[in-house]
N, C-alpha and C. Protein backbone atom coordinates (compact mmCIF):
# COMPACT_ATOMS: atom_id res chain seq x y z
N UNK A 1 -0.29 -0.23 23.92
CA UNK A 1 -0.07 -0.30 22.48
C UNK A 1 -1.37 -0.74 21.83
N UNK A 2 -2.05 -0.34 20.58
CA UNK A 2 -2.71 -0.69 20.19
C UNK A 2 -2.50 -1.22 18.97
N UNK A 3 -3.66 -2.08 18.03
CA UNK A 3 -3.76 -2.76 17.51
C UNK A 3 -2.89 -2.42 16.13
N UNK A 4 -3.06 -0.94 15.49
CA UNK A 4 -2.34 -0.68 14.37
C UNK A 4 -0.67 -0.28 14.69
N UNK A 5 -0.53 -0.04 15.72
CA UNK A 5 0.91 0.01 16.37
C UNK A 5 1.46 -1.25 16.22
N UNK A 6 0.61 -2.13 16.84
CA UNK A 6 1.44 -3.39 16.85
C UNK A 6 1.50 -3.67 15.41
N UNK A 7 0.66 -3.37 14.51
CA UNK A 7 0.59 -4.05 13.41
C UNK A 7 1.85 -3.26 12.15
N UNK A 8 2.12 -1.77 12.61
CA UNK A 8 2.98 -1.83 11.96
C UNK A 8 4.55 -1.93 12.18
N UNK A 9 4.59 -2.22 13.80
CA UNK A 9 5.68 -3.03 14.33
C UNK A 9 6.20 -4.34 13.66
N UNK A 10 5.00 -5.27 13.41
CA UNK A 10 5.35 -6.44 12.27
C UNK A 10 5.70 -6.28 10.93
N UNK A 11 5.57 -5.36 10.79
CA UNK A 11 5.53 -4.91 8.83
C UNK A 11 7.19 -4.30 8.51
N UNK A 12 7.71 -4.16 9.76
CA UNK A 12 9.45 -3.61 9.58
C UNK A 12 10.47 -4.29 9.17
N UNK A 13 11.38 -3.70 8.41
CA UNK A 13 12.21 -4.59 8.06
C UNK A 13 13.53 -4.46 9.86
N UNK A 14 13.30 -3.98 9.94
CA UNK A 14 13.75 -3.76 11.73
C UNK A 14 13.79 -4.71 13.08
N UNK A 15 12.36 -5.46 12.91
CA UNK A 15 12.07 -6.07 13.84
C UNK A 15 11.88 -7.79 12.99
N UNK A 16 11.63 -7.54 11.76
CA UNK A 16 11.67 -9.03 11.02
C UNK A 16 12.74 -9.92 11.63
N UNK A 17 12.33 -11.26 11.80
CA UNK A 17 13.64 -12.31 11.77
C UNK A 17 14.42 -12.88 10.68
N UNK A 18 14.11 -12.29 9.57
CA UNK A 18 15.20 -12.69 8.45
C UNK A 18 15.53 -11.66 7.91
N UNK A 19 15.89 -10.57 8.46
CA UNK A 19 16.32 -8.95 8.34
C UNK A 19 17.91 -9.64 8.12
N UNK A 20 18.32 -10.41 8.72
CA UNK A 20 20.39 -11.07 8.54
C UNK A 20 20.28 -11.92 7.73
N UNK A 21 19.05 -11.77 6.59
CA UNK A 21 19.44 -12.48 4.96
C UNK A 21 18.71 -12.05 4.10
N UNK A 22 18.32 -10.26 4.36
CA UNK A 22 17.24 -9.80 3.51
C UNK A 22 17.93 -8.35 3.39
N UNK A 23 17.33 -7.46 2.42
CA UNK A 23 17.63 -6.80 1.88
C UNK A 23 18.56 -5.69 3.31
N UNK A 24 18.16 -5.73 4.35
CA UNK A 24 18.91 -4.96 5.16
C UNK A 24 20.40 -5.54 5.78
N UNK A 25 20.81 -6.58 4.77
CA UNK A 25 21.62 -6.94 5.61
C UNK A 25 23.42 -5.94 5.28
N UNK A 26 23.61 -5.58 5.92
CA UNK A 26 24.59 -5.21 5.97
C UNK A 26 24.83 -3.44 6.23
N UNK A 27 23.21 -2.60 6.49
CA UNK A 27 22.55 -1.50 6.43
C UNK A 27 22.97 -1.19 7.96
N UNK A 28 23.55 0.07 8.06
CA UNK A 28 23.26 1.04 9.40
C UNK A 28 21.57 0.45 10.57
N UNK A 29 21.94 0.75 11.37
CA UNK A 29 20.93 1.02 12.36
C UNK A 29 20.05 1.96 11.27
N UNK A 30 20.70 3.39 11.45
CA UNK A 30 19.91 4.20 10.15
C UNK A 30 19.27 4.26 9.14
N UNK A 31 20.08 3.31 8.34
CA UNK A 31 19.45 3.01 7.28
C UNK A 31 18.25 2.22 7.24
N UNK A 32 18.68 1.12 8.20
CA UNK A 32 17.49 0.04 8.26
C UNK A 32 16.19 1.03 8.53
N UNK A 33 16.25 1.88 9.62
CA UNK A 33 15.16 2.72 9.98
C UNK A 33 14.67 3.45 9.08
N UNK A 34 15.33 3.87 7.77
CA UNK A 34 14.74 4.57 6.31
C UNK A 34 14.07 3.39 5.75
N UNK A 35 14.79 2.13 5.30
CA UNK A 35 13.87 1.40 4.85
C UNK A 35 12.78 0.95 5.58
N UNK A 36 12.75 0.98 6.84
CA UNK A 36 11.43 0.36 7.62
C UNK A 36 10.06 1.50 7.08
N UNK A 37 11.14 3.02 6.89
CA UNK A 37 9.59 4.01 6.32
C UNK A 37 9.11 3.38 4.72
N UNK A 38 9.82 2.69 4.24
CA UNK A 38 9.10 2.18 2.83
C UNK A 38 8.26 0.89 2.96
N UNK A 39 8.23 0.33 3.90
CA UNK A 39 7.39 -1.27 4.32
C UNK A 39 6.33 -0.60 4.28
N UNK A 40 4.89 -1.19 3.53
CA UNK A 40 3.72 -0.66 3.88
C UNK A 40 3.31 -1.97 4.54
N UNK A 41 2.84 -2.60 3.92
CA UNK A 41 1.64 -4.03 4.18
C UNK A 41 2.45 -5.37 4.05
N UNK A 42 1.54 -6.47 4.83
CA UNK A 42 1.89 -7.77 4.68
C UNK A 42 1.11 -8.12 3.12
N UNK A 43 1.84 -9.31 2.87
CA UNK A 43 0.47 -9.78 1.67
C UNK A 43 0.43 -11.04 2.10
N UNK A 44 -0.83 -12.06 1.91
CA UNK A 44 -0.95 -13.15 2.54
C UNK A 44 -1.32 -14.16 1.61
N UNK A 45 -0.61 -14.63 0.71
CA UNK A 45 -1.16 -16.24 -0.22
C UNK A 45 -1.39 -17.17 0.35
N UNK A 46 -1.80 -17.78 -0.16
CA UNK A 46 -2.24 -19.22 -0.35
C UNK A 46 -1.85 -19.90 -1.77
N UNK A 47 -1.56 -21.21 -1.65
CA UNK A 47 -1.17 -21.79 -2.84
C UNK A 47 -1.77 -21.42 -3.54
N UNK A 48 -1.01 -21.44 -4.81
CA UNK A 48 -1.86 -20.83 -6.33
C UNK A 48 -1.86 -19.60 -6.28
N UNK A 49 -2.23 -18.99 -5.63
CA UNK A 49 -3.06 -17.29 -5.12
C UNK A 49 -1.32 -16.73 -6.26
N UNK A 50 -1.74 -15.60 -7.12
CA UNK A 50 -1.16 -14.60 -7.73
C UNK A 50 -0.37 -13.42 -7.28
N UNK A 51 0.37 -13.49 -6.70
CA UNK A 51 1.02 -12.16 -6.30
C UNK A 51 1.07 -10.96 -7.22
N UNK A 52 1.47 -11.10 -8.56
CA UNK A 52 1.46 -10.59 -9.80
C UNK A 52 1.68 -11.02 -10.88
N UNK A 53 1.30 -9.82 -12.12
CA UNK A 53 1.55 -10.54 -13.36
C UNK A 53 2.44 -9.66 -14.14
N UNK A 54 3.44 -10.15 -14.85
CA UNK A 54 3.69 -9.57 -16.33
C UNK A 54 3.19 -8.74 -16.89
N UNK A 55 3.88 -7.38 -16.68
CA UNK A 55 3.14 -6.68 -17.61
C UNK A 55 2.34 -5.66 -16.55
N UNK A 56 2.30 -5.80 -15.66
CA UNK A 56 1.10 -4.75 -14.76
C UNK A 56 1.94 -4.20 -13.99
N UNK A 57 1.93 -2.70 -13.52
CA UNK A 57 2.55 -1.95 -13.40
C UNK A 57 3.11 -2.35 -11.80
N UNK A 58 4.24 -2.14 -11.78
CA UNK A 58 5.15 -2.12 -10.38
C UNK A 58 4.86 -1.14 -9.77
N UNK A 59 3.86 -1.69 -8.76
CA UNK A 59 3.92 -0.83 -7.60
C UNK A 59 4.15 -0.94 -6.14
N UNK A 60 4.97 -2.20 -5.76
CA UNK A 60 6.08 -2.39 -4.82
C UNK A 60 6.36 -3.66 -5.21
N UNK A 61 7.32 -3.85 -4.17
CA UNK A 61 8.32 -5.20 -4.37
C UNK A 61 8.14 -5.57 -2.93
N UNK A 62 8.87 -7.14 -3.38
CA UNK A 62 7.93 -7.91 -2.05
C UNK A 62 9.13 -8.72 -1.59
N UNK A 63 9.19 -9.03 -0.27
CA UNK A 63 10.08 -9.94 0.38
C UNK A 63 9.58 -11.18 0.81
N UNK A 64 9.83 -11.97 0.76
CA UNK A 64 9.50 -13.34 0.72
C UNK A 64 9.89 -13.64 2.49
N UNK A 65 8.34 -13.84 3.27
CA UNK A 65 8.73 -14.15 4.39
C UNK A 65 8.72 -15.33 5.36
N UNK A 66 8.03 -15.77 4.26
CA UNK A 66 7.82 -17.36 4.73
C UNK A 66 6.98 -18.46 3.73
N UNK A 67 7.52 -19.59 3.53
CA UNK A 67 6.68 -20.83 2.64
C UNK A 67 8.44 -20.07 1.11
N UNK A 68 7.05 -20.30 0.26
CA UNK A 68 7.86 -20.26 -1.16
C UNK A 68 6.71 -19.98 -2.43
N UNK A 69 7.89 -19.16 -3.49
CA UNK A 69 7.12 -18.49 -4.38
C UNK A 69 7.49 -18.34 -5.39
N UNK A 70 7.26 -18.76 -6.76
CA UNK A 70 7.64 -19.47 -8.11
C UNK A 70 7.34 -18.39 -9.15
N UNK A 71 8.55 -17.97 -9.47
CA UNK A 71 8.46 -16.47 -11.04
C UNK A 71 8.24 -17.54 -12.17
N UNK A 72 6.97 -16.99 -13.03
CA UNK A 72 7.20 -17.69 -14.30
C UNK A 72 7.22 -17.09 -15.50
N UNK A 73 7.35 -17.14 -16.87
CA UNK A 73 7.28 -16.31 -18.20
C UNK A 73 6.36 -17.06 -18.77
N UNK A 74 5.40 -16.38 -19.11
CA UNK A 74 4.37 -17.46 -20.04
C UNK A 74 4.92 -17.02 -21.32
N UNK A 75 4.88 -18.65 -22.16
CA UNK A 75 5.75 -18.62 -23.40
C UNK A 75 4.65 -18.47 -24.63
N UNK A 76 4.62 -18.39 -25.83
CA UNK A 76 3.74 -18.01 -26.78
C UNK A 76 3.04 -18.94 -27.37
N UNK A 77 3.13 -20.07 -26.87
CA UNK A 77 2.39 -21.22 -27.19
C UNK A 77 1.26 -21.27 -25.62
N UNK A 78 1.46 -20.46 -24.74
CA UNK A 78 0.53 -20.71 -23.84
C UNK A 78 0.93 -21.33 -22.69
N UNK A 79 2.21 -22.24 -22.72
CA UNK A 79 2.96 -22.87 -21.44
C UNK A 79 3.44 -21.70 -20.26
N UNK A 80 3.70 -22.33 -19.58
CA UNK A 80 4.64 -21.71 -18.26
C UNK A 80 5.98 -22.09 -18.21
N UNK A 81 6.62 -20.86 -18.64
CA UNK A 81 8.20 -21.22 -18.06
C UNK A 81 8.90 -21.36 -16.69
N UNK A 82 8.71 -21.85 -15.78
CA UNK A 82 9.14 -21.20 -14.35
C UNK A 82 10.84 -20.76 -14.21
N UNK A 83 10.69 -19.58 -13.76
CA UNK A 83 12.49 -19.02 -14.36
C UNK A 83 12.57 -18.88 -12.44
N UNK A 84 12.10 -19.12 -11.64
CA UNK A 84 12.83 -19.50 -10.26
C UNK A 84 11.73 -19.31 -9.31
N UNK A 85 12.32 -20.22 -7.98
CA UNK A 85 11.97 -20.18 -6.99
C UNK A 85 12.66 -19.52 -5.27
N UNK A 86 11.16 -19.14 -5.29
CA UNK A 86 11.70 -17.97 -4.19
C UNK A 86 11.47 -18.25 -2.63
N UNK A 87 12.76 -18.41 -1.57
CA UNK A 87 12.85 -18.49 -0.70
C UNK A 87 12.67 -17.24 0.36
N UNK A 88 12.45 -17.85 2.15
CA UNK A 88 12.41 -16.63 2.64
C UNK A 88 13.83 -15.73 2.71
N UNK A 89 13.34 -14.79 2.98
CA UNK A 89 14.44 -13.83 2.93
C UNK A 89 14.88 -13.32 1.13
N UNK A 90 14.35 -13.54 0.05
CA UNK A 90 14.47 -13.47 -0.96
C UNK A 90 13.48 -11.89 -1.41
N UNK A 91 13.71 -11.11 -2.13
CA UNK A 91 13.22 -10.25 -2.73
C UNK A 91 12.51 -10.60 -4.21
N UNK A 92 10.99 -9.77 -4.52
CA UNK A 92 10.75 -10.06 -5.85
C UNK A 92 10.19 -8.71 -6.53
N UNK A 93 10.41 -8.25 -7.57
CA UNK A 93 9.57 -7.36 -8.24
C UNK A 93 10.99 -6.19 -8.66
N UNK A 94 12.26 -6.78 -8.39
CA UNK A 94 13.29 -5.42 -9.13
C UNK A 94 13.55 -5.33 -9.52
N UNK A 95 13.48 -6.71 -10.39
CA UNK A 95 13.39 -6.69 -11.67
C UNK A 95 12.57 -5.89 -12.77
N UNK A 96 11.58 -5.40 -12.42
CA UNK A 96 10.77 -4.31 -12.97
C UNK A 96 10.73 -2.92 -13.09
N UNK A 97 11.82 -2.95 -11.96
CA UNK A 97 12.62 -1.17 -11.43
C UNK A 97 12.64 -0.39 -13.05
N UNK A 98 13.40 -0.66 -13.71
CA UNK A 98 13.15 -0.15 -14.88
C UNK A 98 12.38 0.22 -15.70
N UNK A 99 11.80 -0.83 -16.53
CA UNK A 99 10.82 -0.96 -17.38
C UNK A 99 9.59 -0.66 -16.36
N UNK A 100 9.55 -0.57 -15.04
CA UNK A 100 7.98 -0.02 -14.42
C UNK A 100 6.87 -0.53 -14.16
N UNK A 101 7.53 -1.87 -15.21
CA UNK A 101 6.22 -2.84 -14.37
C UNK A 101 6.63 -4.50 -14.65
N UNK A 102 5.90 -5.33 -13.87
CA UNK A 102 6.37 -6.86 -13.74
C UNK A 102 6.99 -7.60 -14.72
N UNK A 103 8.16 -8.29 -14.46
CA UNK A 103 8.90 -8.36 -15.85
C UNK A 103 8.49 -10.22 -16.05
N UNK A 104 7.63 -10.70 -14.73
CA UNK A 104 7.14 -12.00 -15.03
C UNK A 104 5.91 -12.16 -13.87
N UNK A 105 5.43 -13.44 -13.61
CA UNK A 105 4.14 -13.96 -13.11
C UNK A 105 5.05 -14.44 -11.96
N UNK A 106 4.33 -13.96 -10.70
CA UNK A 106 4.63 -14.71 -9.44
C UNK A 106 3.63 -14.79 -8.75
């Protein structure tokens, strides 16, 4: 096995360990294997570090796989609203499914 094999062995929602509290739960063998073709990449923060913003176009949604990750609305005076916190196994960005792009700051 090589290196990008293995690497997109980790990126599945298939082989994940919080696949029995994440979006596949309750999905076919099958199905899970359709969604594993939509997993592209890991993303890797660090405190502070931006996942996204408000307003910039949705171009995937993200599962929360470990630590924790805080949606906020910046209000018109310039503050931060924080409207929740995100655990593993938690989904973020579908909220934007619609409107097409980030409907807050995470």
């Amino acid at each position: 096995m090589n290196i990008s094999s293995s690497k997109e062995i980790l990126n599945k929602c298939s082989t994940c360990v919080l696949g029995q509290f994440c979006l596949p739960l309750g999905l076919s063998a099958n199905e899970v294997t359709q969604v594993d073709t939509l997993v592209k990449d890991r993303v890797h923060l660090h405190k502070g570090d931006t996942l996204y913003r408000h307003g910039e176009p949705l171009n995937a949604i993200y599962s929360v796989r470990f630590g924790t990750l805080k949606t906020e609305h910046s209000l018109p005076d310039g503050r931060a609203q924080i409207i929740g916190f995100h655990m593993p196994g938690e989904i973020l960005g579908l909220d934007g499914i619609g409107e097409h792009q980030y409907q807050a700051n995470a």
